[in-house]
N, C-alpha and C. Protein backbone atom coordinates (compact mmCIF):
# COMPACT_ATOMS: atom_id res chain seq x y z
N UNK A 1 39.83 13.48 9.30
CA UNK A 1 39.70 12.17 8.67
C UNK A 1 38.89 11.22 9.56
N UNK A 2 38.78 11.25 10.89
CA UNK A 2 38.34 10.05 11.89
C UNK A 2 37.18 11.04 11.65
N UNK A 3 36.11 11.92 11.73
CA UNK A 3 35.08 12.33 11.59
C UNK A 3 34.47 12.00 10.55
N UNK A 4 35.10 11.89 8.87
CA UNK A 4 34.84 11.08 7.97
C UNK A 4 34.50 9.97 7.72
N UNK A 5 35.73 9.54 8.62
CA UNK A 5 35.41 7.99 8.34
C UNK A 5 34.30 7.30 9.73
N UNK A 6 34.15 7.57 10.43
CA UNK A 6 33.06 7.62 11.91
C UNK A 6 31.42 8.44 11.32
N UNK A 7 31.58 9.01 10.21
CA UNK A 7 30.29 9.18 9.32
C UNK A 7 30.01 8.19 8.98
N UNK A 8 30.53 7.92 7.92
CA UNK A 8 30.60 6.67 7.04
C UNK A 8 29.79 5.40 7.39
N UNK A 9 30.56 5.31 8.89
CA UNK A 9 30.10 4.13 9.58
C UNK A 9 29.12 4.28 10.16
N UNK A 10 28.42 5.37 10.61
CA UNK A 10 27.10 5.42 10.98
C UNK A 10 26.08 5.49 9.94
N UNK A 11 26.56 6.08 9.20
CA UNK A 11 25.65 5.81 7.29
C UNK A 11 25.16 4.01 7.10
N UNK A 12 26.39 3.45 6.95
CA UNK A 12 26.34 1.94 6.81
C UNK A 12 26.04 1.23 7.66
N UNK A 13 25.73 1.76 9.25
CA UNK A 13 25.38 0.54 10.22
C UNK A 13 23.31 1.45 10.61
N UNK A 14 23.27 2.62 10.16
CA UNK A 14 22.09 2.99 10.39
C UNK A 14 20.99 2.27 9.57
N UNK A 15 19.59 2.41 10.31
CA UNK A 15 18.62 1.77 9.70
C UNK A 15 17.24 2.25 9.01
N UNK A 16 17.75 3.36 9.33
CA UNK A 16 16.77 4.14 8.16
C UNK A 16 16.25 4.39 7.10
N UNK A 17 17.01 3.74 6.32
CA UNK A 17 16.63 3.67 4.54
C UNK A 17 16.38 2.49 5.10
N UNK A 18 16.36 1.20 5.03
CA UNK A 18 15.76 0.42 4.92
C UNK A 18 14.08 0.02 5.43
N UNK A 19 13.98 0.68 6.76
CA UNK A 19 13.12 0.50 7.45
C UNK A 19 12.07 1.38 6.66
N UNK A 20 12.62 2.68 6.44
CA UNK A 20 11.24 3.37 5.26
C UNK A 20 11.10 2.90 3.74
N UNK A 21 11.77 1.90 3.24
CA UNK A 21 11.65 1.35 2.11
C UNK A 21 10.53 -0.09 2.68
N UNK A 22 10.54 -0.26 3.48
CA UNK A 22 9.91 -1.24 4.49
C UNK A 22 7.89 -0.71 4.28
N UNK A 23 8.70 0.40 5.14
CA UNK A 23 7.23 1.01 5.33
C UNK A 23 6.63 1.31 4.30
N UNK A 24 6.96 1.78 2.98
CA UNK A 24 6.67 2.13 1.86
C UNK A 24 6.09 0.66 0.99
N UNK A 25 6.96 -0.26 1.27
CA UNK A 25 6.25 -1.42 0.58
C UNK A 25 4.80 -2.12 1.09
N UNK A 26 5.49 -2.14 2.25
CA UNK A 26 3.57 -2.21 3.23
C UNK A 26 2.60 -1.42 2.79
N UNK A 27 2.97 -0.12 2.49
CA UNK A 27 2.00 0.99 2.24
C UNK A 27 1.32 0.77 0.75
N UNK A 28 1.92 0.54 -0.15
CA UNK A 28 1.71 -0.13 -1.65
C UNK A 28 0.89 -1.11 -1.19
N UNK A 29 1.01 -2.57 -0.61
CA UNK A 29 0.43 -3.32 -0.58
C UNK A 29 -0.98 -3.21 0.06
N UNK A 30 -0.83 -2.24 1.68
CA UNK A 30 -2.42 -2.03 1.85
C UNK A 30 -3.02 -1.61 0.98
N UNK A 31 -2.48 -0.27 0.25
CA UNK A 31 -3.33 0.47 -0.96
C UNK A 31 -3.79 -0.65 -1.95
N UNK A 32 -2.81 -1.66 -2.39
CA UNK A 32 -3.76 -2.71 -3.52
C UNK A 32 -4.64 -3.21 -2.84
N UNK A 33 -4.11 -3.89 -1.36
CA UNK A 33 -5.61 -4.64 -1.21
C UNK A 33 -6.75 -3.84 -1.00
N UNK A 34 -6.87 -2.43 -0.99
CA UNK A 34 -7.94 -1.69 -0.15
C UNK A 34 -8.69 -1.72 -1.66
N UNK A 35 -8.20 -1.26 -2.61
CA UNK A 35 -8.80 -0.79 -4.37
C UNK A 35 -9.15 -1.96 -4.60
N UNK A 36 -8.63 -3.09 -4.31
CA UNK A 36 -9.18 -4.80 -5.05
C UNK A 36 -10.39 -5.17 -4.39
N UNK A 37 -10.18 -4.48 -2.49
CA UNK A 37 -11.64 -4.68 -1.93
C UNK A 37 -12.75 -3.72 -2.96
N UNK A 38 -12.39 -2.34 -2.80
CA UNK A 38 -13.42 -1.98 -3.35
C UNK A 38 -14.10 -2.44 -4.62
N UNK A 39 -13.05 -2.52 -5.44
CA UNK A 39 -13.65 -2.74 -6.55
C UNK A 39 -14.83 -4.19 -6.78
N UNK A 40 -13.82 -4.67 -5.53
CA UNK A 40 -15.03 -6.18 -5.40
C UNK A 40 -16.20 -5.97 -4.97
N UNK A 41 -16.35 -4.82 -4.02
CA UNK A 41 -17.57 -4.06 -3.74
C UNK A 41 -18.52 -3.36 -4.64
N UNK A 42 -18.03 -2.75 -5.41
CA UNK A 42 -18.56 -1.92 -6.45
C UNK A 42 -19.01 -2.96 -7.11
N UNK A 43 -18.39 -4.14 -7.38
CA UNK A 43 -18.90 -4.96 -9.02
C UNK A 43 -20.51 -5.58 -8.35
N UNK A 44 -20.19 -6.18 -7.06
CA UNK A 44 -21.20 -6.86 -6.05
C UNK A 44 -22.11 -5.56 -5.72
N UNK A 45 -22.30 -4.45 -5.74
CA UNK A 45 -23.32 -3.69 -5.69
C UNK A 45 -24.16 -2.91 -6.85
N UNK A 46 -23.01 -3.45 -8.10
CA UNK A 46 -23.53 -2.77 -9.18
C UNK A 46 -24.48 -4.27 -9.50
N UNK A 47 -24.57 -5.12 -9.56
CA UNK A 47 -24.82 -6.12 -9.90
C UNK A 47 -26.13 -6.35 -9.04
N UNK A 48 -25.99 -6.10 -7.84
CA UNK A 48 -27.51 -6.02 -7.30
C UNK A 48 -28.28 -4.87 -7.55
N UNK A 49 -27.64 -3.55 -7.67
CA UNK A 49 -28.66 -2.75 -8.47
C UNK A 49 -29.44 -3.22 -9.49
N UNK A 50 -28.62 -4.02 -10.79
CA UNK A 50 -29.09 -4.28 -11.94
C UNK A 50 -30.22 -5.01 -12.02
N UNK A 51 -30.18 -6.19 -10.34
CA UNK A 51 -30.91 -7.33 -10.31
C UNK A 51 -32.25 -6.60 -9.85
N UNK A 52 -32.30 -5.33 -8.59
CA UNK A 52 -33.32 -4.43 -8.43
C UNK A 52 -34.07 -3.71 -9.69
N UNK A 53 -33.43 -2.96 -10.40
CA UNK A 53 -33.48 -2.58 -11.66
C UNK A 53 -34.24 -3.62 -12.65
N UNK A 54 -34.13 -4.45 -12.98
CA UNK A 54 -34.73 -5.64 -13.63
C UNK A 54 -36.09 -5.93 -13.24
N UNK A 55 -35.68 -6.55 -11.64
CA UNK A 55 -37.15 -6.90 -10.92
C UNK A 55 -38.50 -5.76 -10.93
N UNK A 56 -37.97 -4.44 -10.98
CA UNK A 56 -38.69 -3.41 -11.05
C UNK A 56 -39.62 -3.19 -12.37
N UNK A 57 -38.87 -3.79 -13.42
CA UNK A 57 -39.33 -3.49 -15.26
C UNK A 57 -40.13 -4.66 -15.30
């Protein structure tokens, strides 16, 4: 029973689930900002192609 209950309590005072639910939310958030950069990249390079493209015709 004291091995049970001395689990228990290391379950509830450990910090492991939280700290990788941690890391996991950080990880989501770099990934959006990295796709929102790109895509801001992509629109800003497609857009000067078009303007090359144009000047060329």
């Amino acid at each position: 029973m004291k091995n049970l209950t001395k689990s228990i309590k290391n379950f509830l005072v450990s910090e492991d689930g939280p700290t990788a639910v941690e890391y996991a939310v950080m990880l989501a958030l770099i990934v959006i900002v990295c796709l929102t950069a790109i895509q801001a990249v992509g629109t800003n390079a497609n857009a000067k192609f078009e303007q090359v493209r144009d000047a060329l015709t």
